[in-house]
PDB file of N, CA and C in Angstrom:
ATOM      1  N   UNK A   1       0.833  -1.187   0.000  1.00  0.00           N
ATOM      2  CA  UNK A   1       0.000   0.000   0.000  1.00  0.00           C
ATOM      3  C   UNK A   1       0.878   1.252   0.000  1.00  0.00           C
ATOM      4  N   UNK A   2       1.928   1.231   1.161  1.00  0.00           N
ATOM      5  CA  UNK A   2       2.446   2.635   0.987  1.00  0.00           C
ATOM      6  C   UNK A   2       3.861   2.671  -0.381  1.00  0.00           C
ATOM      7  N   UNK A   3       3.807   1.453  -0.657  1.00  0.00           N
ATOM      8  CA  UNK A   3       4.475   1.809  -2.397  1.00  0.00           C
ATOM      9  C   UNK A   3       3.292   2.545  -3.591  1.00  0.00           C
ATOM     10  N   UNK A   4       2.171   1.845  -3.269  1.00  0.00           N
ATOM     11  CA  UNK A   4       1.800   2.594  -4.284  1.00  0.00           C
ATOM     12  C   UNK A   4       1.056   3.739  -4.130  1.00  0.00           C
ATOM     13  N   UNK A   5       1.217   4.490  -2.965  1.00  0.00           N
ATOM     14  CA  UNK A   5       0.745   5.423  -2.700  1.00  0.00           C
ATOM     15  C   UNK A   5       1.419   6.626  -2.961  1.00  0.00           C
ATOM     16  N   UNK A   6       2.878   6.105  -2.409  1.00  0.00           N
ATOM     17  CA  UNK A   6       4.841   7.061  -2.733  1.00  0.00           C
ATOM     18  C   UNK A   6       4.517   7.239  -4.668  1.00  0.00           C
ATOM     19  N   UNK A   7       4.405   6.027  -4.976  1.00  0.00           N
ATOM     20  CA  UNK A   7       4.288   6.291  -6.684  1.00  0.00           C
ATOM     21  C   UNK A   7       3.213   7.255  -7.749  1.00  0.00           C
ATOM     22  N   UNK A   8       2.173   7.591  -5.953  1.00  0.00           N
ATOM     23  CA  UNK A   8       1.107   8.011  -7.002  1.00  0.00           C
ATOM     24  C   UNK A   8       1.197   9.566  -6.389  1.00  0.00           C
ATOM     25  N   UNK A   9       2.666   9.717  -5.864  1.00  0.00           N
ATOM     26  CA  UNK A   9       2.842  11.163  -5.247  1.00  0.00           C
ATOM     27  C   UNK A   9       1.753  11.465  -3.794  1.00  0.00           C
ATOM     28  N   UNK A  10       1.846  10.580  -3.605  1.00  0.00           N
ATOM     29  CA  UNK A  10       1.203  10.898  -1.838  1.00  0.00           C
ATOM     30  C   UNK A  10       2.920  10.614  -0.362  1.00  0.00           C
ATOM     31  N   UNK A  11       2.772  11.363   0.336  1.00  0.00           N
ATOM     32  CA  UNK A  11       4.206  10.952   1.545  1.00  0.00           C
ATOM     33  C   UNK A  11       3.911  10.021   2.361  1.00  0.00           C
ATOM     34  N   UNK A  12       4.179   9.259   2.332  1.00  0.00           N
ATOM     35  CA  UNK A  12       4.168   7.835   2.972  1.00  0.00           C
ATOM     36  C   UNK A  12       5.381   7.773   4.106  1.00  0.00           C
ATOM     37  N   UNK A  13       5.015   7.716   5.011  1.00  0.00           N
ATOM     38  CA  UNK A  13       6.154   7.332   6.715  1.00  0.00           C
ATOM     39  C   UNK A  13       5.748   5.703   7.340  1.00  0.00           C
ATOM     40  N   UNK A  14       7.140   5.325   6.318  1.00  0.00           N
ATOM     41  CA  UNK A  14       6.992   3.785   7.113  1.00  0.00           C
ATOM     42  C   UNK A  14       7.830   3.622   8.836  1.00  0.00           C
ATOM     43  N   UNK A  15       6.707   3.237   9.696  1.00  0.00           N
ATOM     44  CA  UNK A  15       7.247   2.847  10.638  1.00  0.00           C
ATOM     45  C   UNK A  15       6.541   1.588  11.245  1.00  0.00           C
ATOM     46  N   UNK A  16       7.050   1.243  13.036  1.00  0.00           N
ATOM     47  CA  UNK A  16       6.502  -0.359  13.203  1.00  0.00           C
ATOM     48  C   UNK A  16       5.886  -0.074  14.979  1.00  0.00           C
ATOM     49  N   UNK A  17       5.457  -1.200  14.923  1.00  0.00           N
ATOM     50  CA  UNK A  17       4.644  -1.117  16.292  1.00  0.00           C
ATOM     51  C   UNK A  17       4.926  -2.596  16.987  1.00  0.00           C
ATOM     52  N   UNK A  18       5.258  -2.695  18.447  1.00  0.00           N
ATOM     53  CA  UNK A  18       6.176  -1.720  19.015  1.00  0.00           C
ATOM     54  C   UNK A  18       7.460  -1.213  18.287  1.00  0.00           C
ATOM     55  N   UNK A  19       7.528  -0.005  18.720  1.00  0.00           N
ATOM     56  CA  UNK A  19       9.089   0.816  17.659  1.00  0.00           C
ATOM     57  C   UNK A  19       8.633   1.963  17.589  1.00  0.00           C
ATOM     58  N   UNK A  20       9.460   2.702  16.562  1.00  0.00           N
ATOM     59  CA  UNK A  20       8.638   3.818  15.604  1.00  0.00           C
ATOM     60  C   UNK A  20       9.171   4.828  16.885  1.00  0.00           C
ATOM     61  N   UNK A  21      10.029   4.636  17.930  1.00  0.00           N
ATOM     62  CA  UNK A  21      10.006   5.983  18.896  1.00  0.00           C
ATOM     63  C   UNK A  21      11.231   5.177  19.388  1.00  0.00           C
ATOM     64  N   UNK A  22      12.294   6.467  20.017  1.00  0.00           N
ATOM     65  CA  UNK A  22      13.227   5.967  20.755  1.00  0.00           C
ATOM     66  C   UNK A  22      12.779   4.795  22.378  1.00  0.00           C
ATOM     67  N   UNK A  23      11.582   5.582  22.593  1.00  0.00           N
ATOM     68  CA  UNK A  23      11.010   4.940  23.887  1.00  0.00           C
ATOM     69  C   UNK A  23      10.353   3.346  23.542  1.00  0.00           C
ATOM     70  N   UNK A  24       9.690   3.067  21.990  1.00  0.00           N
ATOM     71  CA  UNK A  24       8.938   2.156  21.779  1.00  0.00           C
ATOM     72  C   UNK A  24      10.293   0.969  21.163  1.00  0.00           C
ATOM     73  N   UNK A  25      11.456   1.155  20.571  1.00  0.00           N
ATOM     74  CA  UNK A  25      12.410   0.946  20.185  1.00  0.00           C
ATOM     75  C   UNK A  25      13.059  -0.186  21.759  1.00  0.00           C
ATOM     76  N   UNK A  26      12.938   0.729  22.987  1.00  0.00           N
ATOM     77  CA  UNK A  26      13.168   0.259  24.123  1.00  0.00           C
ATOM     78  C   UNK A  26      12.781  -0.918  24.709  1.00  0.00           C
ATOM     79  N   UNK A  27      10.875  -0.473  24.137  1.00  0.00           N
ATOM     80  CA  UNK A  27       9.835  -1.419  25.265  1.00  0.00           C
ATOM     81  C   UNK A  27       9.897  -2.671  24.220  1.00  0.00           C
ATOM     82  N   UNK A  28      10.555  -2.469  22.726  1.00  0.00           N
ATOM     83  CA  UNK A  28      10.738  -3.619  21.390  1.00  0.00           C
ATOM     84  C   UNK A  28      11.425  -4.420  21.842  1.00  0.00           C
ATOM     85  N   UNK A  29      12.406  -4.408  22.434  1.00  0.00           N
ATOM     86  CA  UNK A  29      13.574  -5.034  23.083  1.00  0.00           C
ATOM     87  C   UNK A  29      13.372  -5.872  24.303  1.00  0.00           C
ATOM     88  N   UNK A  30      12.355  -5.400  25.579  1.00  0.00           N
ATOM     89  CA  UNK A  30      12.346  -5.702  26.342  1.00  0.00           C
ATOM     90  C   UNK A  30      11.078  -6.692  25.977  1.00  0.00           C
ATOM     91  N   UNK A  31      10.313  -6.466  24.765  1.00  0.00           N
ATOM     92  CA  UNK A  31       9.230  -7.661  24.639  1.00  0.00           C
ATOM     93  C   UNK A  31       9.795  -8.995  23.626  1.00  0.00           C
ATOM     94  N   UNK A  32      10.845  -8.453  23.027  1.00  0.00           N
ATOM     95  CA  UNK A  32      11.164  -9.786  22.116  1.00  0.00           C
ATOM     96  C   UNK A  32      12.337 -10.250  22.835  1.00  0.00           C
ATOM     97  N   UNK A  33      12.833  -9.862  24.085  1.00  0.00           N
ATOM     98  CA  UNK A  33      13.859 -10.282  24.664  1.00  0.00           C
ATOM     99  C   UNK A  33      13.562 -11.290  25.507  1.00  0.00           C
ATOM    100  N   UNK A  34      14.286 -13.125  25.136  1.00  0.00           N
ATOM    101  CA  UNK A  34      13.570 -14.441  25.747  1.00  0.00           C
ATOM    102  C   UNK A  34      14.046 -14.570  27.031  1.00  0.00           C
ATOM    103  N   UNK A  35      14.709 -13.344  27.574  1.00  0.00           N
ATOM    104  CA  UNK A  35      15.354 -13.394  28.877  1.00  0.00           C
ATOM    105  C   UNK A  35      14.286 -12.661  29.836  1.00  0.00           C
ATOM    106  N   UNK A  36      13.136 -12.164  29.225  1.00  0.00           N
ATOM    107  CA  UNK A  36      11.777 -11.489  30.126  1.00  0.00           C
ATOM    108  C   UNK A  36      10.424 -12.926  29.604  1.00  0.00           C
ATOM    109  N   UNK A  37      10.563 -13.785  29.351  1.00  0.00           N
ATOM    110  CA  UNK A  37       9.772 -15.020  29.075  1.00  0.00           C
ATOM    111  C   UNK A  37       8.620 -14.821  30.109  1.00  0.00           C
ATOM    112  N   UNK A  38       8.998 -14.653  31.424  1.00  0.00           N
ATOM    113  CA  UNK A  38       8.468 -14.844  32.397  1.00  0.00           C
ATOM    114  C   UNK A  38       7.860 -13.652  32.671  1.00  0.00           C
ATOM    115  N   UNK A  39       7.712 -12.604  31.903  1.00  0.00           N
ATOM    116  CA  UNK A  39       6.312 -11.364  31.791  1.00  0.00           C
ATOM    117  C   UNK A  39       5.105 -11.949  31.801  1.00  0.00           C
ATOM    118  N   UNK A  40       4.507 -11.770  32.405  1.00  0.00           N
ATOM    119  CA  UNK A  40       2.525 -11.881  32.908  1.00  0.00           C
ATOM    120  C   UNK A  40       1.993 -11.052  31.718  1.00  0.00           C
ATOM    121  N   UNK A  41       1.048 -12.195  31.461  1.00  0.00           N
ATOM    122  CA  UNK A  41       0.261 -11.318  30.375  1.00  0.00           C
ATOM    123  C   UNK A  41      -0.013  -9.594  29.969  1.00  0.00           C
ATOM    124  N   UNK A  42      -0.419  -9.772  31.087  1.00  0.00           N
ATOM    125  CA  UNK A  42      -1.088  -8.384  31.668  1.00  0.00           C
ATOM    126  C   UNK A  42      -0.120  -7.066  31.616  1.00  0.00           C
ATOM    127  N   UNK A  43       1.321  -7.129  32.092  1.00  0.00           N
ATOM    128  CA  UNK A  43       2.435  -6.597  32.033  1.00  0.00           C
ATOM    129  C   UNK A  43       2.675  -6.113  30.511  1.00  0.00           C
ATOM    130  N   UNK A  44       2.846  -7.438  29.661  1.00  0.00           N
ATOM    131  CA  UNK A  44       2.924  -7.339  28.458  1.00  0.00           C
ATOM    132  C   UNK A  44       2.011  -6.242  27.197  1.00  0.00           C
ATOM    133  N   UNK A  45       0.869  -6.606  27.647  1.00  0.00           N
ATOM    134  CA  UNK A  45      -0.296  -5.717  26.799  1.00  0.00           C
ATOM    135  C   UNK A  45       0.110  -4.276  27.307  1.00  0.00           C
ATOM    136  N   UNK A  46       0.481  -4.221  28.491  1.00  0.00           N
ATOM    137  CA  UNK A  46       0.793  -2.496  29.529  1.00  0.00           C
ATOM    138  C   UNK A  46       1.809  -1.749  28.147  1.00  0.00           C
ATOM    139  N   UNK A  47       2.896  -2.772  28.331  1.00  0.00           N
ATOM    140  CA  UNK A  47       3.937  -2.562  27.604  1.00  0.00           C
ATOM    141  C   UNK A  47       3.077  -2.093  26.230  1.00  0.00           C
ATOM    142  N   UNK A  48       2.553  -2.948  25.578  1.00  0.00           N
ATOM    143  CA  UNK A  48       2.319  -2.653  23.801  1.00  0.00           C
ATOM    144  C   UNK A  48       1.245  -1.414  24.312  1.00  0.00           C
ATOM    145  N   UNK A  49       0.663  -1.299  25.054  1.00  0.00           N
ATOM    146  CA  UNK A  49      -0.239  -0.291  25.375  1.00  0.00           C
ATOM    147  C   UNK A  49       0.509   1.240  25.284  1.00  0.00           C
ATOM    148  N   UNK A  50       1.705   1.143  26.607  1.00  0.00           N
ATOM    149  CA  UNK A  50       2.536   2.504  26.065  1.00  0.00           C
ATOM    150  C   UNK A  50       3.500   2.494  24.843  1.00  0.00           C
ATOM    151  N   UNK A  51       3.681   1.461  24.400  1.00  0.00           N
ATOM    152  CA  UNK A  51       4.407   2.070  23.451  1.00  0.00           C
ATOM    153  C   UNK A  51       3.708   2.548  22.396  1.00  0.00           C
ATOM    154  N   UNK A  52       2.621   2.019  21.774  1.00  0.00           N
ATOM    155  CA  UNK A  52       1.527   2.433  21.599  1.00  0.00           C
ATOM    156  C   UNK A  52       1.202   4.017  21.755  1.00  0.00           C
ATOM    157  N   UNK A  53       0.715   4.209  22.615  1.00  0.00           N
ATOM    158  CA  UNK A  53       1.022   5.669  23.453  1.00  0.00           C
ATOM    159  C   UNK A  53       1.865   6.322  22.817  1.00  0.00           C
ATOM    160  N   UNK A  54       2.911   6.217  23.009  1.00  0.00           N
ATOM    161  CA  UNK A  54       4.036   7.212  22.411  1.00  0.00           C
ATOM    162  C   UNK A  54       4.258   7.127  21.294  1.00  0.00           C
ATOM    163  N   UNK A  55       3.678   6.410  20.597  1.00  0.00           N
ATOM    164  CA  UNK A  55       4.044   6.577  19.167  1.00  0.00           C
ATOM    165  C   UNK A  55       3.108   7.468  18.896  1.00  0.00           C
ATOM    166  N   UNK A  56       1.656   7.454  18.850  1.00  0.00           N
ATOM    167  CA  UNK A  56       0.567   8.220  18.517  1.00  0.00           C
ATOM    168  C   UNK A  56       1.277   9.304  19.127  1.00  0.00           C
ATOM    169  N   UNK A  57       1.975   9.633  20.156  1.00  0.00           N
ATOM    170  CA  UNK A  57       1.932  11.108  20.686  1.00  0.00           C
ATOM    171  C   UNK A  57       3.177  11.829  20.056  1.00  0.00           C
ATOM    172  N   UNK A  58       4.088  10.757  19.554  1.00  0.00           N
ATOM    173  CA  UNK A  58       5.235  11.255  18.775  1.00  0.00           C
ATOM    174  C   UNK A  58       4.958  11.279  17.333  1.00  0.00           C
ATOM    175  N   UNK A  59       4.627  10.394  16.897  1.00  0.00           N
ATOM    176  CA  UNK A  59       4.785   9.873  15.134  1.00  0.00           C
ATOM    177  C   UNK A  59       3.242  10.744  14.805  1.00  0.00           C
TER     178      UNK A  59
END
């Protein structure tokens, strides 16, 4: 989608979720990292929740 959107002269900003922010870049790390395995569900969603957060408030 955002190729053919760049081609049809529209600005297209590819970014990712979690990521897309120095802060969400952080909480990316600490959720794909198999050394936090033992995160509680609940913890986890918190996490995608703010990073989440900060992207909308940054990006």
């Amino acid at each position: 989608l955002g190729d053919t959107l760049s081609t049809r002269g529209y600005p297209v900003l590819y970014t990712r979720e979690p990521g897309g922010t120095r802060i969400g870049e952080t909480v990316r790390e600490l959720l794909l990292n198999p050394q936090h395995s033992e995160l509680v569900p609940v913890a986890e969603a918190l996490l995608y929740a703010a990073a989440r957060a900060q992207h909308v408030a940054q990006v």
